[in-house]
N, C-alpha and C. Protein backbone atom coordinates (compact mmCIF):
# COMPACT_ATOMS: atom_id res chain seq x y z
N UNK A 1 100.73 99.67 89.61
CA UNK A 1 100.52 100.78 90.51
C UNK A 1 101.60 100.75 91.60
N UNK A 2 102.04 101.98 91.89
CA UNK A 2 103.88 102.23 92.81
C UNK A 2 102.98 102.36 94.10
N UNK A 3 103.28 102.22 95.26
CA UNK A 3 102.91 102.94 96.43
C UNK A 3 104.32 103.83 96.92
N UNK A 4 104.33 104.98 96.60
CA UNK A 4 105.74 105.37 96.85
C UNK A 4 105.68 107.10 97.45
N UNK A 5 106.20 107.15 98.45
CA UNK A 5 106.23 107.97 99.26
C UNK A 5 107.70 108.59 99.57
N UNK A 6 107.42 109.83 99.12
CA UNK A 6 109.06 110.86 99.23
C UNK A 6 109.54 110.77 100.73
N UNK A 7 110.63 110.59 100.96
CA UNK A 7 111.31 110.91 101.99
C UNK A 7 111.34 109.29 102.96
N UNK A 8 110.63 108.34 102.58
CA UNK A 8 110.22 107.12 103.18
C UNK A 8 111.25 106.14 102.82
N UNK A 9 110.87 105.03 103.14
CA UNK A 9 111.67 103.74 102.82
C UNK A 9 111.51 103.18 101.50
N UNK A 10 110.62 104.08 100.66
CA UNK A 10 110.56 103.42 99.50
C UNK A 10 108.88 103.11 99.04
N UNK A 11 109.02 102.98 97.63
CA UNK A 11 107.64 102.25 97.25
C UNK A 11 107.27 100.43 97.98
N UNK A 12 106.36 100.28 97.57
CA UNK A 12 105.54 98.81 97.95
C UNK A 12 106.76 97.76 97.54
N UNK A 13 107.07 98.00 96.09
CA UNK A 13 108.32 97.22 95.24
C UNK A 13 109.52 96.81 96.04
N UNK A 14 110.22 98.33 96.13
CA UNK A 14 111.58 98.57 97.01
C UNK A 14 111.57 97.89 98.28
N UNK A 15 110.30 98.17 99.10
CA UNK A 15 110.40 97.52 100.42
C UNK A 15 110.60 95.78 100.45
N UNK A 16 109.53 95.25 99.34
CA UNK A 16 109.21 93.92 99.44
C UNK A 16 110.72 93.64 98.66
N UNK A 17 111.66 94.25 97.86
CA UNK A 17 112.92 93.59 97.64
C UNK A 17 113.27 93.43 98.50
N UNK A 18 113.91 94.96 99.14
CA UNK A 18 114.91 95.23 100.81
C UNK A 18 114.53 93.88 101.21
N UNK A 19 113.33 93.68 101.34
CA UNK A 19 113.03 92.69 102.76
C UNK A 19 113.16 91.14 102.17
N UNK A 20 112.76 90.78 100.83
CA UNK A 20 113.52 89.66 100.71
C UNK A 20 114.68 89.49 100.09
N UNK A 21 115.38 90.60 99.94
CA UNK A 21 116.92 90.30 100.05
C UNK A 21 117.88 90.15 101.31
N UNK A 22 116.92 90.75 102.36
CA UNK A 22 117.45 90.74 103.66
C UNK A 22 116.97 89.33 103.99
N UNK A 23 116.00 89.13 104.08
CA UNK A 23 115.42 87.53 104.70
C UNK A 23 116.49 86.45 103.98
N UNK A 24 116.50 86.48 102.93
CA UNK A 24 117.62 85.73 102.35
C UNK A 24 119.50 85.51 103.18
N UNK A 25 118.99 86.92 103.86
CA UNK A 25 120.07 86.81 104.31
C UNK A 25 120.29 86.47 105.45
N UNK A 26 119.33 86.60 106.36
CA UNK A 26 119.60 86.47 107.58
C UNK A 26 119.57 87.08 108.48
N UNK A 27 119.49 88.57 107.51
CA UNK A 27 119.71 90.03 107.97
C UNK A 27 118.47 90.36 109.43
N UNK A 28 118.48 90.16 110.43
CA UNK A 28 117.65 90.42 111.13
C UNK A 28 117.04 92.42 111.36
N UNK A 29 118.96 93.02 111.46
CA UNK A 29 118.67 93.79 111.74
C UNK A 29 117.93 95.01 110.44
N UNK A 30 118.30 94.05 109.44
CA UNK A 30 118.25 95.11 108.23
C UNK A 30 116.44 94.88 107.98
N UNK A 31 116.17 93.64 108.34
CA UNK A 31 114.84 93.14 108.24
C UNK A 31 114.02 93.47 108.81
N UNK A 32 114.18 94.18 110.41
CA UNK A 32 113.09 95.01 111.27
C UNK A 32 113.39 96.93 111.13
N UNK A 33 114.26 96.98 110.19
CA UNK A 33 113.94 98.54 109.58
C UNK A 33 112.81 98.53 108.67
N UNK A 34 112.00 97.49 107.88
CA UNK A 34 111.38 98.08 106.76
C UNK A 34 110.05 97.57 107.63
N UNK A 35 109.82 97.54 109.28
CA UNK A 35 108.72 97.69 109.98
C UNK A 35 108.41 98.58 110.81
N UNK A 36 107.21 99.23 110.17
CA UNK A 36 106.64 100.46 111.12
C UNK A 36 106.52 100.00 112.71
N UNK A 37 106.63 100.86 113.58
CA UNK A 37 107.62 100.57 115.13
C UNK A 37 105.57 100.18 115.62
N UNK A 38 104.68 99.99 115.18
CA UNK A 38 103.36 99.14 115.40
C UNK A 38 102.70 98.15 114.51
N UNK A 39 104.01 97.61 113.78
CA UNK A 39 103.45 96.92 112.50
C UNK A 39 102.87 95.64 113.57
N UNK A 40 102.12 94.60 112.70
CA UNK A 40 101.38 93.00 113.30
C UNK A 40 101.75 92.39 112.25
N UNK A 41 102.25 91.34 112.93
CA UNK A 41 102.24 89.63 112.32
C UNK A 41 101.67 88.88 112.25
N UNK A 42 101.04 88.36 111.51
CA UNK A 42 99.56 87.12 112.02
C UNK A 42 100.65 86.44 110.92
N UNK A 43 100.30 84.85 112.07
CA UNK A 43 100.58 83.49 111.40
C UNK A 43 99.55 82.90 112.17
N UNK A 44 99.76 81.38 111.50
CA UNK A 44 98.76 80.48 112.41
C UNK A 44 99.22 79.80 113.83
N UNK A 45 100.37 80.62 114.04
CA UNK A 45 100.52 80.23 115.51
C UNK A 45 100.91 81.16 116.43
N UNK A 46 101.10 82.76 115.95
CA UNK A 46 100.81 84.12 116.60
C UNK A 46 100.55 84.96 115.89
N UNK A 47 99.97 85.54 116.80
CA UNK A 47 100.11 87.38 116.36
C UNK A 47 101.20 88.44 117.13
N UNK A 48 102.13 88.56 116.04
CA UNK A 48 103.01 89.79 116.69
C UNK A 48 102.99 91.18 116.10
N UNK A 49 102.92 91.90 117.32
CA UNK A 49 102.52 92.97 117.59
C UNK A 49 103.84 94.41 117.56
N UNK A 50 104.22 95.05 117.17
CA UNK A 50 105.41 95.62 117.36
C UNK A 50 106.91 95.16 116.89
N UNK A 51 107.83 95.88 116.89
CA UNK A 51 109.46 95.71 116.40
C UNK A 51 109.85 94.51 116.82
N UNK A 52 109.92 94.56 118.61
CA UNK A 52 110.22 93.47 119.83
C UNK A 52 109.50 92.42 119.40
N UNK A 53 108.68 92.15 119.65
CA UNK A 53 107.92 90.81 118.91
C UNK A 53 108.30 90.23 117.43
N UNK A 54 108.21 90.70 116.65
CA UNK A 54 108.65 90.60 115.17
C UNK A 54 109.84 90.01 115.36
N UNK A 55 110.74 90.98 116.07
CA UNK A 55 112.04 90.38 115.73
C UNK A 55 112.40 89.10 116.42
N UNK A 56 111.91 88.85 117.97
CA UNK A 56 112.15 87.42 118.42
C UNK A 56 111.53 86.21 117.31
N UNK A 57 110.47 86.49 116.84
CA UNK A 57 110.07 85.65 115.52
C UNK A 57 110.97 85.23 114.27
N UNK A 58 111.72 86.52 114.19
CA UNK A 58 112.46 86.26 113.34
C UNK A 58 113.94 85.73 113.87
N UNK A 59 114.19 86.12 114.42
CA UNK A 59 115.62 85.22 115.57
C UNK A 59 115.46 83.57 115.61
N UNK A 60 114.32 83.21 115.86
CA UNK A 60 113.94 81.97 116.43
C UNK A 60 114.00 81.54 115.22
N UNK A 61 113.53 81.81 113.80
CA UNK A 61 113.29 81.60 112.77
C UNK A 61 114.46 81.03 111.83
N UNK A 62 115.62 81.88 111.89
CA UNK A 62 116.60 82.21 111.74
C UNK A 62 117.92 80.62 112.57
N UNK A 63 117.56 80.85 114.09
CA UNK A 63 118.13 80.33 114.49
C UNK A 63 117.66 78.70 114.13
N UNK A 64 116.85 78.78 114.38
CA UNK A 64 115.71 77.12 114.26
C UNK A 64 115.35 76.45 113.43
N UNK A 65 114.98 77.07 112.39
CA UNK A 65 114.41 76.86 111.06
C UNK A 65 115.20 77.11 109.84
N UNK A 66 115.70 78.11 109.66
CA UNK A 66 116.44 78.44 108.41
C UNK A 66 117.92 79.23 108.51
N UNK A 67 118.92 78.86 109.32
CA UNK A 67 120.01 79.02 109.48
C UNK A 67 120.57 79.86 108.12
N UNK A 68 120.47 81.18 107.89
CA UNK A 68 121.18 81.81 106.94
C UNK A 68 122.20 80.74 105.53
N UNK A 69 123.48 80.26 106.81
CA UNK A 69 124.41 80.05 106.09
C UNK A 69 124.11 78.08 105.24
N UNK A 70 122.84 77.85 106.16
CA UNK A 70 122.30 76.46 105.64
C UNK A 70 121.19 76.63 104.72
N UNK A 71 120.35 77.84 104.61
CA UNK A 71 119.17 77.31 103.87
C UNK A 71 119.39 78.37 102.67
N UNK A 72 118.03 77.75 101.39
CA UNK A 72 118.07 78.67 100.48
C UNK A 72 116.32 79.10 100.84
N UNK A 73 116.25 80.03 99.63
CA UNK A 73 115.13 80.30 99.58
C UNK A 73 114.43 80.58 98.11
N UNK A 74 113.66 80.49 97.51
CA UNK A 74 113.63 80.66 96.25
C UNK A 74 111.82 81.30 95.94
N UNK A 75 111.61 82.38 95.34
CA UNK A 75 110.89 83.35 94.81
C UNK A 75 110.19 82.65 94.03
N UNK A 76 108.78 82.37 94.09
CA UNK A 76 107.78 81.96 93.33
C UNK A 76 107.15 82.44 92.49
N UNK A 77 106.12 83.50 93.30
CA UNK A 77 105.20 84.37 92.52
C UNK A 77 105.50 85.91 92.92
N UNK A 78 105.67 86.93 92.55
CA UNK A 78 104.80 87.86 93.24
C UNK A 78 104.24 89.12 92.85
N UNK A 79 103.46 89.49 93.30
CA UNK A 79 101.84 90.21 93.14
C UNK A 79 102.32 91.81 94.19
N UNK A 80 102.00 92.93 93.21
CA UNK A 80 102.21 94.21 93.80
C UNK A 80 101.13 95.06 93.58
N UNK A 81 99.79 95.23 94.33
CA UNK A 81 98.91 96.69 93.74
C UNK A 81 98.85 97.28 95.13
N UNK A 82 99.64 98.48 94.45
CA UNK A 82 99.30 100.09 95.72
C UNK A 82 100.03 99.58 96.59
N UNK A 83 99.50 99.29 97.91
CA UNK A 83 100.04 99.23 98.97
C UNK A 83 100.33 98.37 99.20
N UNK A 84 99.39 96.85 98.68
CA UNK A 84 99.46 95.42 99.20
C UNK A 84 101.05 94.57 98.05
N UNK A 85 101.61 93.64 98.92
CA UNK A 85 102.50 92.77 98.15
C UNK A 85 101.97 91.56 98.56
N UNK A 86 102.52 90.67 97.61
CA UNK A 86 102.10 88.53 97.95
C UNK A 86 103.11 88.39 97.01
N UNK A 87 103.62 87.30 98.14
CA UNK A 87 104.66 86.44 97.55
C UNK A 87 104.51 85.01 98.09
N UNK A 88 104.48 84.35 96.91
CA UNK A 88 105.17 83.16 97.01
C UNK A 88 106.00 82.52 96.85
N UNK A 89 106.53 81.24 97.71
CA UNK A 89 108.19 80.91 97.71
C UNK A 89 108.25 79.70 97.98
N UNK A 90 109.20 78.97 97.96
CA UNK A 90 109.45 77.42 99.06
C UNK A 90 111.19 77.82 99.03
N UNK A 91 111.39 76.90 100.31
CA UNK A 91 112.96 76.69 100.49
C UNK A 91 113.00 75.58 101.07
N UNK A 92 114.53 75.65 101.92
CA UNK A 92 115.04 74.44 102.71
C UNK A 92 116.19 74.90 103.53
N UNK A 93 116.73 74.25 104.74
CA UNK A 93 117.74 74.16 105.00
C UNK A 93 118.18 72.78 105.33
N UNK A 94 119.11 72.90 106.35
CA UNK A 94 119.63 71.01 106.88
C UNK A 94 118.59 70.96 108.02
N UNK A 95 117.72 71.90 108.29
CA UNK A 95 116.70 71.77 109.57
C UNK A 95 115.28 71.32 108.90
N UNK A 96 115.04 72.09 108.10
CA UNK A 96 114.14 71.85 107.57
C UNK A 96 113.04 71.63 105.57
N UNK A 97 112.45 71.57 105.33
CA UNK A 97 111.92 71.53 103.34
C UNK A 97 110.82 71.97 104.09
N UNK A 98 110.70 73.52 103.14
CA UNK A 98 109.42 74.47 102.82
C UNK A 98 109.10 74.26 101.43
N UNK A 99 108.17 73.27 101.48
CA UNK A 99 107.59 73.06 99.65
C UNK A 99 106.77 74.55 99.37
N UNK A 100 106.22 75.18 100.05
CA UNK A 100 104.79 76.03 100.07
C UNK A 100 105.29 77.19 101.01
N UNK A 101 105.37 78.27 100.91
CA UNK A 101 105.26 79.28 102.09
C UNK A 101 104.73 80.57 100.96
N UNK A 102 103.93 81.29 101.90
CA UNK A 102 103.20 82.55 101.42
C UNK A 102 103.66 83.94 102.38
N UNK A 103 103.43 84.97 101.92
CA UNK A 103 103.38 86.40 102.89
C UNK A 103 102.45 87.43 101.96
N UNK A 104 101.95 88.00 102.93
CA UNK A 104 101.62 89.21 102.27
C UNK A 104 101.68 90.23 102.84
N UNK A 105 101.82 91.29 102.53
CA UNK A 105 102.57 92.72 103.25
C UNK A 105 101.40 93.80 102.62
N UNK A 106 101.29 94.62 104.17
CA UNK A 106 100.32 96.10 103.95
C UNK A 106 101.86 97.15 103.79
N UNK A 107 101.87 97.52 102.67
CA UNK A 107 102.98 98.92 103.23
C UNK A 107 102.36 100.13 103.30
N UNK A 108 102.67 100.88 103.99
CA UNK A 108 102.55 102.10 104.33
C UNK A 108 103.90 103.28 104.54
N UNK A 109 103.70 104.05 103.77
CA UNK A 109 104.99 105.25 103.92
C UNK A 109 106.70 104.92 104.05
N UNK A 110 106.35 103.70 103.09
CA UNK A 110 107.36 102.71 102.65
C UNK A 110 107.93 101.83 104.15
N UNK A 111 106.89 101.66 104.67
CA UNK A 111 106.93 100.43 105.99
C UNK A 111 105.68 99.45 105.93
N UNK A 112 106.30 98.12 106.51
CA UNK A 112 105.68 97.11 106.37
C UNK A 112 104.49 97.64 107.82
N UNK A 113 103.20 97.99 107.44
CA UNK A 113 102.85 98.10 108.44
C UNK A 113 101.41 96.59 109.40
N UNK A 114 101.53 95.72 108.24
CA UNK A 114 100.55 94.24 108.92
C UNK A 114 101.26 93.16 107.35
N UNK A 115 101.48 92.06 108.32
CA UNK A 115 101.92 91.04 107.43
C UNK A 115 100.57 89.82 107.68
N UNK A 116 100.93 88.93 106.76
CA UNK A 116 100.82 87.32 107.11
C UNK A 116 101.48 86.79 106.26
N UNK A 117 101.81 85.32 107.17
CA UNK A 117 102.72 84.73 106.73
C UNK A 117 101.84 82.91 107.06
N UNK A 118 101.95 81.91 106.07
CA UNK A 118 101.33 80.79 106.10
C UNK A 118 102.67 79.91 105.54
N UNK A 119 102.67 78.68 105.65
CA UNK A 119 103.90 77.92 105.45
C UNK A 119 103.58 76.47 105.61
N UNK A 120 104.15 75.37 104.65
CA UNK A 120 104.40 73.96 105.37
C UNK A 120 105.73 74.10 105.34
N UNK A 121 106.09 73.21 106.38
CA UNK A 121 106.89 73.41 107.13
C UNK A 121 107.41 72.05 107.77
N UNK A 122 108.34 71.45 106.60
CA UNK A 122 108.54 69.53 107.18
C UNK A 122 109.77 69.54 107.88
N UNK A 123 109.95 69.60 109.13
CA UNK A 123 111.32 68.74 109.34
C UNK A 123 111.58 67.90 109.01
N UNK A 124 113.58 67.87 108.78
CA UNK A 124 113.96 66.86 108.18
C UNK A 124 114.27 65.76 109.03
């Protein structure tokens, strides 16, 4: 089942590529286009609320944790009906080994409009 909406960012599919081909990359800015400007983040150590929020998450993330040009990331599982996506993954960089990390994405009108995201998360 497509969730796909004319004139939008795309079906459920398209978005959850865009966005982990961008995460792969590093892409911050390309990565807070496929979020509706009130999307939420729940992890187990916030909830972010909006573009501004999201994206310092992902900066810090980026900068701290998974340095673009140091880490990989690698595609596990993933699961698409209607609106909802789940993916699973693990990576690494020289900062850190993700054996386990999860997300799952609400899209709406081809925007991510509520995520979660769960993870171990070992420094090296």
């Amino acid at each position: 089942m497509t969730n796909s909406v004319a004139g939008s960012g795309g079906s459920t599919e398209e978005v959850l590529a865009r966005h982990w081909r961008d995460f792969q990359a590093g892409d911050v800015e390309s990565i807070l286009k496929d979020y509706a400007p009130d999307a939420m983040v729940i992890t187990a150590q916030a909830t972010r609320k909006g573009v501004a929020q999201i994206r310092a998450a992902f900066e810090t993330l980026f900068a701290e944790i998974m340095p673009a040009k140091t880490s990989t990331a690698k595609l596990e599982k993933e699961v698409v009906e209607g609106e909802v996506a789940f993916i699973l993954w693990s990576g690494s960089s020289d900062k850190y080994k993700i054996p386990f990390a999860t997300d799952t994405f609400l899209v709406r009108g081809g925007k991510i409009v509520r995520q979660t995201f769960a993870a171990v998360m070992e420094k090296k």
